[in-house]
Each structure stands twice: as structure tokens, then as C-alpha cells.
N, C-alpha and C. Protein backbone atom coordinates (compact mmCIF):
# COMPACT_ATOMS: atom_id res chain seq x y z
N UNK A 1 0.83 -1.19 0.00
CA UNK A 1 0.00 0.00 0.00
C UNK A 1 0.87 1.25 0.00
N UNK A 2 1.74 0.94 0.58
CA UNK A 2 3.08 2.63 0.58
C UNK A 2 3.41 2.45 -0.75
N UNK A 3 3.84 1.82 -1.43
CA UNK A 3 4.24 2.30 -2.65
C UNK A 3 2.73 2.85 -3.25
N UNK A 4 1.42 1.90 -3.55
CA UNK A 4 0.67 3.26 -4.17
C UNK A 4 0.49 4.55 -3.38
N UNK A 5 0.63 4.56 -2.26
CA UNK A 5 0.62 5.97 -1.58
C UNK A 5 1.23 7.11 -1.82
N UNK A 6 2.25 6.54 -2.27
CA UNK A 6 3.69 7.04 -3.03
C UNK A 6 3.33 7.70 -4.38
N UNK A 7 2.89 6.63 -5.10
CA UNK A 7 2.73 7.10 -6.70
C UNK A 7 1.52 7.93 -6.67
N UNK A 8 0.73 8.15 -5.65
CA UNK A 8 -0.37 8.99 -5.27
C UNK A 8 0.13 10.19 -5.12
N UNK A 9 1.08 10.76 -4.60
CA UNK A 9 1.90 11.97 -4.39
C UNK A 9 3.05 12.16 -5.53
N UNK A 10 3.26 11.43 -6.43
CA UNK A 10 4.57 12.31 -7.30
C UNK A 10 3.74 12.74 -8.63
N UNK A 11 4.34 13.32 -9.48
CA UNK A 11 4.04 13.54 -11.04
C UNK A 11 3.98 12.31 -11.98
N UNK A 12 3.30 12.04 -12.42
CA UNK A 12 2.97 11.22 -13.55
C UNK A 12 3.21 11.25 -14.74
N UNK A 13 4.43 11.16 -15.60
CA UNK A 13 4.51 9.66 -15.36
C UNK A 13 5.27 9.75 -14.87
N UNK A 14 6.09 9.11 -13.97
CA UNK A 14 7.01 8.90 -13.20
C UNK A 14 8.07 6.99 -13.34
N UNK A 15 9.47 7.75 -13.76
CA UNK A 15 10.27 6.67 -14.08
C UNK A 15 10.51 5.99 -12.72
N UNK A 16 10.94 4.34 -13.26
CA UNK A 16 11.74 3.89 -11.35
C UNK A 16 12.10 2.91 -11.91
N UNK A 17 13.88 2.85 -12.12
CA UNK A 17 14.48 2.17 -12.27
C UNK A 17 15.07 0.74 -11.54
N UNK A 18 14.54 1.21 -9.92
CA UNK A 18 14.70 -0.20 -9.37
C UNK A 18 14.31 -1.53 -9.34
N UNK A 19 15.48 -2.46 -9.47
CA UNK A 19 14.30 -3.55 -10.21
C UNK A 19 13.41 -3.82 -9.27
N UNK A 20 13.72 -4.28 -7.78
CA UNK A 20 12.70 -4.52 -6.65
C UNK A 20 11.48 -3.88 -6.57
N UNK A 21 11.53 -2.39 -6.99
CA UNK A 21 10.33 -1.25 -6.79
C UNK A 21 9.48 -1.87 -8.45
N UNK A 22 10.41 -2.66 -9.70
CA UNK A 22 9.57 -2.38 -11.04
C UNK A 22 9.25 -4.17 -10.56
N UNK A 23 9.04 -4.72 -9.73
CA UNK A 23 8.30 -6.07 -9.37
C UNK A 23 7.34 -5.66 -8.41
N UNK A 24 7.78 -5.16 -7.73
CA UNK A 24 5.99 -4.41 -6.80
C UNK A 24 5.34 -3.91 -7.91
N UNK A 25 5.80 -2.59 -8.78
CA UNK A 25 4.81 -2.42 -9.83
C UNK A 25 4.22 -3.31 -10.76
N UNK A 26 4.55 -4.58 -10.69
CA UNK A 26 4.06 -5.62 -11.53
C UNK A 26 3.11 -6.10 -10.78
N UNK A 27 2.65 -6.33 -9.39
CA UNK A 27 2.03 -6.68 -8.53
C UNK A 27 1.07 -5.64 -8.59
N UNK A 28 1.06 -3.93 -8.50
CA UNK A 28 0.26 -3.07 -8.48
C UNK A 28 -0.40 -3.23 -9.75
N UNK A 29 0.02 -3.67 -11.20
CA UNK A 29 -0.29 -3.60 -12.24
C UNK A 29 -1.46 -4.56 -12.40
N UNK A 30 -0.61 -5.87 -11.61
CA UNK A 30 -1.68 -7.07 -11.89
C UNK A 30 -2.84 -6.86 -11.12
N UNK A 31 -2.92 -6.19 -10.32
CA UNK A 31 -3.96 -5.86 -9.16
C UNK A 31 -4.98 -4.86 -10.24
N UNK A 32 -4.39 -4.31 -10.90
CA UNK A 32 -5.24 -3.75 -11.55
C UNK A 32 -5.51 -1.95 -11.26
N UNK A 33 -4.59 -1.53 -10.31
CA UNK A 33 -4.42 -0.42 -9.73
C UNK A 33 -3.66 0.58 -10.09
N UNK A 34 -3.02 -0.13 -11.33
CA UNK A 34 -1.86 1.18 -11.89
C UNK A 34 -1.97 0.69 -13.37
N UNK A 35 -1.54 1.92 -14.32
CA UNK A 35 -0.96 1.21 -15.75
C UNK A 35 0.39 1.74 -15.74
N UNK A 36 1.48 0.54 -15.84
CA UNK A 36 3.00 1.57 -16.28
C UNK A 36 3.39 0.03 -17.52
N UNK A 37 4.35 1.21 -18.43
CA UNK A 37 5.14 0.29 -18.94
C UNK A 37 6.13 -0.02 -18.62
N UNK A 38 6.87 -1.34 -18.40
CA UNK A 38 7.63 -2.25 -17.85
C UNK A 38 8.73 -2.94 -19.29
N UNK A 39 9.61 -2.02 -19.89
CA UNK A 39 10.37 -2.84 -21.25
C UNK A 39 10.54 -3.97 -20.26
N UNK A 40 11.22 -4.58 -21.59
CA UNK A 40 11.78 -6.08 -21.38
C UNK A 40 13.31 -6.09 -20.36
N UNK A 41 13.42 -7.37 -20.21
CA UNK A 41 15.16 -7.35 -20.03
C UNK A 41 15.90 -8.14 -21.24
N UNK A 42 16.83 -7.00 -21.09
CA UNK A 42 17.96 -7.53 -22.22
C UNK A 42 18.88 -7.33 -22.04
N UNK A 43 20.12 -8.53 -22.72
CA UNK A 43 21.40 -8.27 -22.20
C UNK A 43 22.04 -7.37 -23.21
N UNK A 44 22.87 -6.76 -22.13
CA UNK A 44 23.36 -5.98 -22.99
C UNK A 44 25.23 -6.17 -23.82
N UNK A 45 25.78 -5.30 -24.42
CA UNK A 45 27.27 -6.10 -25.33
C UNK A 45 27.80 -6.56 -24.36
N UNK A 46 27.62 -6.08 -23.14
CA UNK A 46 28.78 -6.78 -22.04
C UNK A 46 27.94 -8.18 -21.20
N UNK A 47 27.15 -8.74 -22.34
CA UNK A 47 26.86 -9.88 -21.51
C UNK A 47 26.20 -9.94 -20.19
N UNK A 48 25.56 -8.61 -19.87
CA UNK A 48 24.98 -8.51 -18.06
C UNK A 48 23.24 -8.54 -18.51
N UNK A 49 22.71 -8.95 -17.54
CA UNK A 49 21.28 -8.31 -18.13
C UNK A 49 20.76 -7.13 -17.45
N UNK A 50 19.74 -6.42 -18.39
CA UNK A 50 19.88 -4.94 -17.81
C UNK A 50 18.01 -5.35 -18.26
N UNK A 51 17.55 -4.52 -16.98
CA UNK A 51 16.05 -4.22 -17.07
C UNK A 51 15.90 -2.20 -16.78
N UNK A 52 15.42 -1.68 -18.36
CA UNK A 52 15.45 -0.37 -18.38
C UNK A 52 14.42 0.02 -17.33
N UNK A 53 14.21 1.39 -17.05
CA UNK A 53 13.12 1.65 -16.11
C UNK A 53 12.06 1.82 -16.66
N UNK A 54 10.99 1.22 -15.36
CA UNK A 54 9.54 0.93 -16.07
C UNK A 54 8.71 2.70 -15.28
N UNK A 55 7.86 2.77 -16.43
CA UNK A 55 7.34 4.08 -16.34
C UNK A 55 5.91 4.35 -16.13
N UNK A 56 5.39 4.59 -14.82
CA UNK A 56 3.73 4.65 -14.14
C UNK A 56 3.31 5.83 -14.99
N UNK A 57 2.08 4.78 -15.71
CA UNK A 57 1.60 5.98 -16.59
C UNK A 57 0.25 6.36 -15.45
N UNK A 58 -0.69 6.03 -14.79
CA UNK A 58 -1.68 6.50 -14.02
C UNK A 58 -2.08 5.60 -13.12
N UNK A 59 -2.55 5.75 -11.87
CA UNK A 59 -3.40 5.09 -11.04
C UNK A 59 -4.60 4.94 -11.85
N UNK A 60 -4.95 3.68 -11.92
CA UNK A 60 -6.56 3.35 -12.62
C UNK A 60 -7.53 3.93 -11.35
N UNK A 61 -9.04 4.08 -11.93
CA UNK A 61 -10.25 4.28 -10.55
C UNK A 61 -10.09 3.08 -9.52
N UNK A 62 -9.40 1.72 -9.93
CA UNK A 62 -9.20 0.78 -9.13
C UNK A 62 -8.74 0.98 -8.02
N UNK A 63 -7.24 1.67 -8.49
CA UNK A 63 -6.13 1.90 -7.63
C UNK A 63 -6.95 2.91 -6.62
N UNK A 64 -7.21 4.01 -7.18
CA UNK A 64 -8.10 5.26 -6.14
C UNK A 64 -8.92 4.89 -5.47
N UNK A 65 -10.11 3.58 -5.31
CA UNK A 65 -10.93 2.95 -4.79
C UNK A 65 -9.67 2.22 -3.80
N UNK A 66 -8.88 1.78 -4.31
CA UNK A 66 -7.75 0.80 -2.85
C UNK A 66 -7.15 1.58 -2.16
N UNK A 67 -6.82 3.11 -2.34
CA UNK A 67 -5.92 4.11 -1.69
C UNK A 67 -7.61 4.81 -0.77
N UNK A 68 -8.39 4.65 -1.23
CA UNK A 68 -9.55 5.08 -0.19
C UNK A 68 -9.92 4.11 0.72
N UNK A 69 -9.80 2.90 0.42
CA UNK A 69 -10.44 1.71 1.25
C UNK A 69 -9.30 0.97 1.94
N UNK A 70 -7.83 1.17 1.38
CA UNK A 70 -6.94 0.51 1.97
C UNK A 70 -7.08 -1.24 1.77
N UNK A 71 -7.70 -1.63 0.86
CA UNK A 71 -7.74 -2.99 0.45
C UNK A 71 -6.33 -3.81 0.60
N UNK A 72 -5.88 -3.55 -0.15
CA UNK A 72 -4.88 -3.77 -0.74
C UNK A 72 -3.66 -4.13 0.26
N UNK A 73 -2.36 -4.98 0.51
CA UNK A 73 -1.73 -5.53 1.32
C UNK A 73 -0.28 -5.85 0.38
N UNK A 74 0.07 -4.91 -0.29
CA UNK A 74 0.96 -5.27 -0.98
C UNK A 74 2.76 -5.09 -0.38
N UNK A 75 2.33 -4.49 0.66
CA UNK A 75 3.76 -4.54 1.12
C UNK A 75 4.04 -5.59 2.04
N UNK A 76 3.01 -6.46 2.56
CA UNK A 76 3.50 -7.68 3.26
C UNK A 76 4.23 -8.26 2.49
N UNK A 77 5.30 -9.10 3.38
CA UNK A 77 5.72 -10.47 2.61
C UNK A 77 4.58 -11.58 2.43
N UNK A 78 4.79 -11.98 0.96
CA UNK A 78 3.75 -12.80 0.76
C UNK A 78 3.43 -14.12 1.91
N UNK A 79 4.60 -14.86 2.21
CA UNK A 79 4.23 -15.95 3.62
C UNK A 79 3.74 -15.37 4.32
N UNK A 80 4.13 -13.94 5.15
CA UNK A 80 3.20 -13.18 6.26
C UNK A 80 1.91 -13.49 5.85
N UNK A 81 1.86 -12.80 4.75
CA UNK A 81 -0.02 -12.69 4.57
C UNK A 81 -0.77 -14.12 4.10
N UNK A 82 0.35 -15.18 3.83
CA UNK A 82 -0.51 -16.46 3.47
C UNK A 82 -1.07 -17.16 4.66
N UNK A 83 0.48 -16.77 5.92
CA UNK A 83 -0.19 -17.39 7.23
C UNK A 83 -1.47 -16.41 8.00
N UNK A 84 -1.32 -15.49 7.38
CA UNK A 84 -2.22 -14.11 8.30
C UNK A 84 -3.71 -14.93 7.84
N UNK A 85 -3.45 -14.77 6.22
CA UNK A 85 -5.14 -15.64 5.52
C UNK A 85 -5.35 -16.56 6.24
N UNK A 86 -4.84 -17.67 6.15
CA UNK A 86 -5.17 -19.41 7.25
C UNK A 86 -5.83 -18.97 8.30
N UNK A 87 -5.09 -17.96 8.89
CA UNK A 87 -5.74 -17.60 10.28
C UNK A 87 -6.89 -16.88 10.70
N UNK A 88 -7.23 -15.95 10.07
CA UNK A 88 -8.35 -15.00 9.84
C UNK A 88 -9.39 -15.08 9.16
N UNK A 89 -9.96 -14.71 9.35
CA UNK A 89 -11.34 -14.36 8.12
C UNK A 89 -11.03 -12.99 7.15
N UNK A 90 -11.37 -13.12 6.10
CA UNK A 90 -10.86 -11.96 5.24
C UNK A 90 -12.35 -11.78 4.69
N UNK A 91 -13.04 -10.32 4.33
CA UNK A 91 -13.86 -10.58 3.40
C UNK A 91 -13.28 -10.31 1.50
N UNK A 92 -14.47 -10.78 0.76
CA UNK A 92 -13.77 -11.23 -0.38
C UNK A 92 -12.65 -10.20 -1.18
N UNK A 93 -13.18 -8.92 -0.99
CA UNK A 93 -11.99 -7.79 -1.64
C UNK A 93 -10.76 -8.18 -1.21
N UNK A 94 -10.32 -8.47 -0.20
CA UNK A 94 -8.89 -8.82 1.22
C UNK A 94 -8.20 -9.91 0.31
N UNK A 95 -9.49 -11.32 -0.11
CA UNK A 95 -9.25 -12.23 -0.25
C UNK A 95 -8.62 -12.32 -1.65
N UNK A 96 -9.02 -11.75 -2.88
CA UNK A 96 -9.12 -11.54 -4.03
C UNK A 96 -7.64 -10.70 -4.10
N UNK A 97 -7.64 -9.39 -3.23
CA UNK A 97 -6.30 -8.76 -3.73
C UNK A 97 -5.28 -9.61 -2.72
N UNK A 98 -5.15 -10.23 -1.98
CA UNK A 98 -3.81 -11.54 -1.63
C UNK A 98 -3.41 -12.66 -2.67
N UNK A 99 -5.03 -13.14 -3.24
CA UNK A 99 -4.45 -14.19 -4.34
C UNK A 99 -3.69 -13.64 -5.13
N UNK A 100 -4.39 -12.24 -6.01
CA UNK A 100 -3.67 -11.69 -6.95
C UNK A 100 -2.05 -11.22 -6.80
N UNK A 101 -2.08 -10.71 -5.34
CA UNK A 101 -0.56 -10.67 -5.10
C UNK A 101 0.65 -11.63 -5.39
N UNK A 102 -0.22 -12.62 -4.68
CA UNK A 102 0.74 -13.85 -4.90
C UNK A 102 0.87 -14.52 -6.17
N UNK A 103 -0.36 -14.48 -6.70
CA UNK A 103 -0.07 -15.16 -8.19
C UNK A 103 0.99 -13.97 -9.12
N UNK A 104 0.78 -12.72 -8.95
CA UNK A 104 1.78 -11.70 -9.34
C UNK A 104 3.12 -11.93 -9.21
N UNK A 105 3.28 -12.47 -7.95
CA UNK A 105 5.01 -12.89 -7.64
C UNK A 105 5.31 -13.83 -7.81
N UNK A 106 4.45 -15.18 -8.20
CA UNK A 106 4.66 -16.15 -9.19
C UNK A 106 5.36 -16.20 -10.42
N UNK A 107 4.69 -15.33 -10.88
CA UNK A 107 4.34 -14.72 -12.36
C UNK A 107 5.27 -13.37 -13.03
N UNK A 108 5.92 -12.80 -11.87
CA UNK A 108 6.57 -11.50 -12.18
C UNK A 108 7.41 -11.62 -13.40
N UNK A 109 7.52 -10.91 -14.40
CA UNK A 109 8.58 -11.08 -15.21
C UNK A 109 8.35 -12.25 -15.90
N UNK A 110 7.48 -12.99 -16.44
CA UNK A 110 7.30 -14.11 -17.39
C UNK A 110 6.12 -13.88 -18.20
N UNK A 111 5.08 -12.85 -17.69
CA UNK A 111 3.81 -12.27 -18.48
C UNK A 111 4.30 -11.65 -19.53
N UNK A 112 3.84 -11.91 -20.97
CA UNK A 112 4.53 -11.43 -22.59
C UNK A 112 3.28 -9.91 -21.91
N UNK A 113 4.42 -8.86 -22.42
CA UNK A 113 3.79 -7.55 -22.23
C UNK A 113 3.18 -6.73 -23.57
N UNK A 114 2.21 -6.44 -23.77
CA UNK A 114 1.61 -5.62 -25.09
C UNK A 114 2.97 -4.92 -25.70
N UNK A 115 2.66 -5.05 -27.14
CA UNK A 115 3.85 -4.62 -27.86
C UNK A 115 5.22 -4.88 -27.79
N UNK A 116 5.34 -5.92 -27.10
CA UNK A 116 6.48 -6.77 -26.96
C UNK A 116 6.46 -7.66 -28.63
């Protein structure tokens, strides 16, 4: 939730080259709460792989509905929140944005991206 809190307060579009911060945005993306583009990774002549910075084009009404309601749980570690689920009762919004989290960090970086 701090990172959309975050992209709630800067200028749009806004670059972020870190790869850790452009895998949460893949998680915010899959949630359905942001649109940014995310290039590919590619190696570059020296043989390293390089992932360029991915660029938040807007909070969707999604995202603004989760920054009002606080749905959203994206800065847990995913085990935190798998044992938190087992234990609790969640209602279905809670329930829905944890799966999606986790299937996001499954999934990070292997989804073919539009215009790829």
C-alpha cells in the first residue's frame, strides 16, 4: 500500500528504475491499480542483463478505490499474509487482492507484455 501511496503523491509519469520497486509495480499492475510500462530485459554487449526503467503511466479508478479503502496488502511479505489468511477471516476484496498478489510474484517477469 506505501508504494501506491507514493505514486499517489509524485508527477505522472514517473520513471523507477529499481528492479525490486519495477516487481511491486508488476504486482500493483496485476492488481489492476496502476498502468505503467515495464520494457523487457535484455542483455546488454557486455553480456549482463539490464532491465530499463519501467514508467507509471496512471493510477486506474481501481487503484483510487484501494488508496480510499486501503484494500490492498501489498507490502506484506507474501508468507506473512498467506499465514495471516489461514488464520483469519478476510472478506472477499482482502481475499481476491492476496491471491492476486501472490499469483503476481509467481508470475513476475514471465507475463509477454503488449507490444512486446
Amino acid at each position: 500500500m506505501a508504494l501506491l501511496k507514493k505514486l499517489a503523491t509524485v508527477r505522472l509519469p514517473h520513471a523507477e528504475a529499481d528492479p525490486a520497486m519495477i516487481d511491486r509495480l508488476r504486482v500493483l499492475e496485476a492488481a489492476g491499480h496502476i498502468r505503467v510500462l515495464i520494457p523487457p530485459v535484455h542483455v546488454d554487449c557486455d553480456h549482463c542483463m539490464r532491465q530499463p526503467p519501467a514508467t507509471v503511466l496512471e493510477i486506474t479508478p481501481q487503484g483510487r478505490r484501494a488508496l480510499n479503502t486501503e484494500v490492498i496488502e501489498e507490502d506484506a511479505s507474501l508468507p506473512a499474509m498467506h499465514s495471516m489468511h489461514a488464520r483469519t477471516r478476510r472478506n472477499k476484496g482482502a481475499s481476491a487482492a492476496l491471491d492476486l498478489a501472490q499469483l503476481a510474484a509467481w508470475f513476475s517477469g514471465t507475463r509477454p507484455r503488449s507490444g512486446d
